[in-house]
Protein backbone atom coordinates (compact mmCIF):
# COMPACT_ATOMS: atom_id res chain seq x y z
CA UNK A 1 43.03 101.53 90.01
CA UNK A 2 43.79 102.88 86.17
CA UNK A 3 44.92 106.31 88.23
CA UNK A 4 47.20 104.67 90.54
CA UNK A 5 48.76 103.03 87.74
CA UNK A 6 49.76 105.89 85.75
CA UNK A 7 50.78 107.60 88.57
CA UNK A 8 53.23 104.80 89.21
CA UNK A 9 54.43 104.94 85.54
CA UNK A 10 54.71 108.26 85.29
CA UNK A 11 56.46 109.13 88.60
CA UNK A 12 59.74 107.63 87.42
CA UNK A 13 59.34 109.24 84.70
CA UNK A 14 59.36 112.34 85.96
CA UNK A 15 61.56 112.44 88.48
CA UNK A 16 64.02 111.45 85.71
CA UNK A 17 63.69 113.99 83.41
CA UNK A 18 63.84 116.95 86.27
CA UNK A 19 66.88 115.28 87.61
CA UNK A 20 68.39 115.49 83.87
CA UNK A 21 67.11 119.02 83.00
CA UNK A 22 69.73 120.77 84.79
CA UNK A 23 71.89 118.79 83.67
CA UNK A 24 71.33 119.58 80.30
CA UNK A 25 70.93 123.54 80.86
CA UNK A 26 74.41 123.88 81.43
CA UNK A 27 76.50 125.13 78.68
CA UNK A 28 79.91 123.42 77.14
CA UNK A 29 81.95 123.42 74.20
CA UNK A 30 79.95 123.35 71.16
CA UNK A 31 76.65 124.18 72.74
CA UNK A 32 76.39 120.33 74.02
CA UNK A 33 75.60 119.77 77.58
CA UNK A 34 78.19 119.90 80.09
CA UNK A 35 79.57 116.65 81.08
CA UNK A 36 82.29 116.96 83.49
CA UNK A 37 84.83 113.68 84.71
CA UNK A 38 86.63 115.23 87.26
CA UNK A 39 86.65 118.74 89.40
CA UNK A 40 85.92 122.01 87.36
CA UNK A 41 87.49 121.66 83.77
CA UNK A 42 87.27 117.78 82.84
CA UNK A 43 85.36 117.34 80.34
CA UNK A 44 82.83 118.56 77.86
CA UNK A 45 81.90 122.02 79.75
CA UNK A 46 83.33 123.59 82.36
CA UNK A 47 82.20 125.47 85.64
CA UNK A 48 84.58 128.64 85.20
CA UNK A 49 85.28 130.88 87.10
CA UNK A 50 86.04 128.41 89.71
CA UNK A 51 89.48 127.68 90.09
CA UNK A 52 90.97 123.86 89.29
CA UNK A 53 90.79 121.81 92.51
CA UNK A 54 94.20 120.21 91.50
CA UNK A 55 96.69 119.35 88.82
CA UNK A 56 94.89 117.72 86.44
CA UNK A 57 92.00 119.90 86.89
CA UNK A 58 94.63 122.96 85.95
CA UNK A 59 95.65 120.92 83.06
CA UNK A 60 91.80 120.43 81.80
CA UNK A 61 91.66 124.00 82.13
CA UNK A 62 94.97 125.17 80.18
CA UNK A 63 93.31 122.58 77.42
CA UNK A 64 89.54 124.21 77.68
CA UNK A 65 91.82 127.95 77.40
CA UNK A 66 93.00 126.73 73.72
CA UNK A 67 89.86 125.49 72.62
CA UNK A 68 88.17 127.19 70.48
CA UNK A 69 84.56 127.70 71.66
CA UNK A 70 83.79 125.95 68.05
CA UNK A 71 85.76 123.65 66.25
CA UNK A 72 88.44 121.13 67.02
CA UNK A 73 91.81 122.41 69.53
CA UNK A 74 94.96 122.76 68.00
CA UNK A 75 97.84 119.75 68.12
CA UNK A 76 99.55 121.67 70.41
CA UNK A 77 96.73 121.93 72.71
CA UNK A 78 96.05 118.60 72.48
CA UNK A 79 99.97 117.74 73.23
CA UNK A 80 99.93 119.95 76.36
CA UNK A 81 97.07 118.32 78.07
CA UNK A 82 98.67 114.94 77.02
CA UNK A 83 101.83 115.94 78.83
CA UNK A 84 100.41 117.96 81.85
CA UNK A 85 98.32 114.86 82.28
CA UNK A 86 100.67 111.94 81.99
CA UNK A 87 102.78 114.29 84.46
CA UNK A 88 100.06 114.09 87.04
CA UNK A 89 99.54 110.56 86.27
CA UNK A 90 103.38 109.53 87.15
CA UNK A 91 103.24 112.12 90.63
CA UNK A 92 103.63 109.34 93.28
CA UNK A 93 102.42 112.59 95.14
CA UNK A 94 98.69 111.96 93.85
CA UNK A 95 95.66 110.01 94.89
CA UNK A 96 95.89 106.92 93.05
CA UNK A 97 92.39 107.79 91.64
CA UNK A 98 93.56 111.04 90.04
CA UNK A 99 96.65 109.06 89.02
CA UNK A 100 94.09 106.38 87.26
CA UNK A 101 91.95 109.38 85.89
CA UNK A 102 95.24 111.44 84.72
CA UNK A 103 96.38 108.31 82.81
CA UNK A 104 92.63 107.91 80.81
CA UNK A 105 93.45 111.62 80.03
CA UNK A 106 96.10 111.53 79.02
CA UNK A 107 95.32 109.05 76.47
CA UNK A 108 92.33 110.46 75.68
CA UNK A 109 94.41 113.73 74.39
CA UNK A 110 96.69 111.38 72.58
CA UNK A 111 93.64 110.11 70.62
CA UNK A 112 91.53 113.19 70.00
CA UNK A 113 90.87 114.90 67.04
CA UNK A 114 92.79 118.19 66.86
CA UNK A 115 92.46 121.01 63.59
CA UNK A 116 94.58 120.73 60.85
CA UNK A 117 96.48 123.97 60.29
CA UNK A 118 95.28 126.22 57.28
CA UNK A 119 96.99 125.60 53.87
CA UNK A 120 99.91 127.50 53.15
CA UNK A 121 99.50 129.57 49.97
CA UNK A 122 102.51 129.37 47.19
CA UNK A 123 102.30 132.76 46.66
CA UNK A 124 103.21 133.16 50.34
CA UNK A 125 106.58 130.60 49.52
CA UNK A 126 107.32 132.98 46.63
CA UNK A 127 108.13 135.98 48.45
């Protein structure tokens, strides 16, 4: 009875964890695990060399292009993805899923962190 018990603890157990270890093998930005929202390039991670499966998968991957593989992405990469994404978001064209998705993007860009340029030295201004 004691067996059959731990058997039926553990089982969920590990079914969990070998569903998650893949998971968590996969590489992304950062080292973290990959993490991805939509197609090939949304997301923390990314499944290159597969191509985007649509516009805002193209504009995921222009943003994961600019990012450096550590650290924060520029303003400007931050800015494109904002604007390829709101872009995809207004198509009438799209799904209204990817439409719904572009818009949470697109926002999301708006709101993330990006690196502050390096200082400019006065010596530099001098010249």
């Amino acid at each position: 009875m004691l067996t059959r018990t731990a058997i039926s603890f553990a089982a969920p157990i590990f079914l969990i964890a070998s569903w998650a270890a893949p998971a968590l093998a996969q590489p992304a930005a950062n080292g973290g695990a990959k993490l991805l929202i939509h197609g090939n390039y949304c997301g923390p991670g990314n499944n290159a060399p597969l191509p985007p499966i649509d516009a805002l998968d193209a504009a995921c991957a222009h943003h994961d292009a600019c990012t450096p593989d550590v650290g924060l992405p520029s303003k400007a990469c931050n800015l494109r993805l904002e604007r390829e994404a709101e872009a995809v978001a207004r198509d009438p064209r799209q799904r209204d899923d990817v439409r719904s998705l572009a818009g949470f993007v697109a926002s999301f860009a708006a709101s993330n962190p990006s690196s502050v340029a390096p200082p400019i030295r006065a010596a530099k201004l001098a010249r």
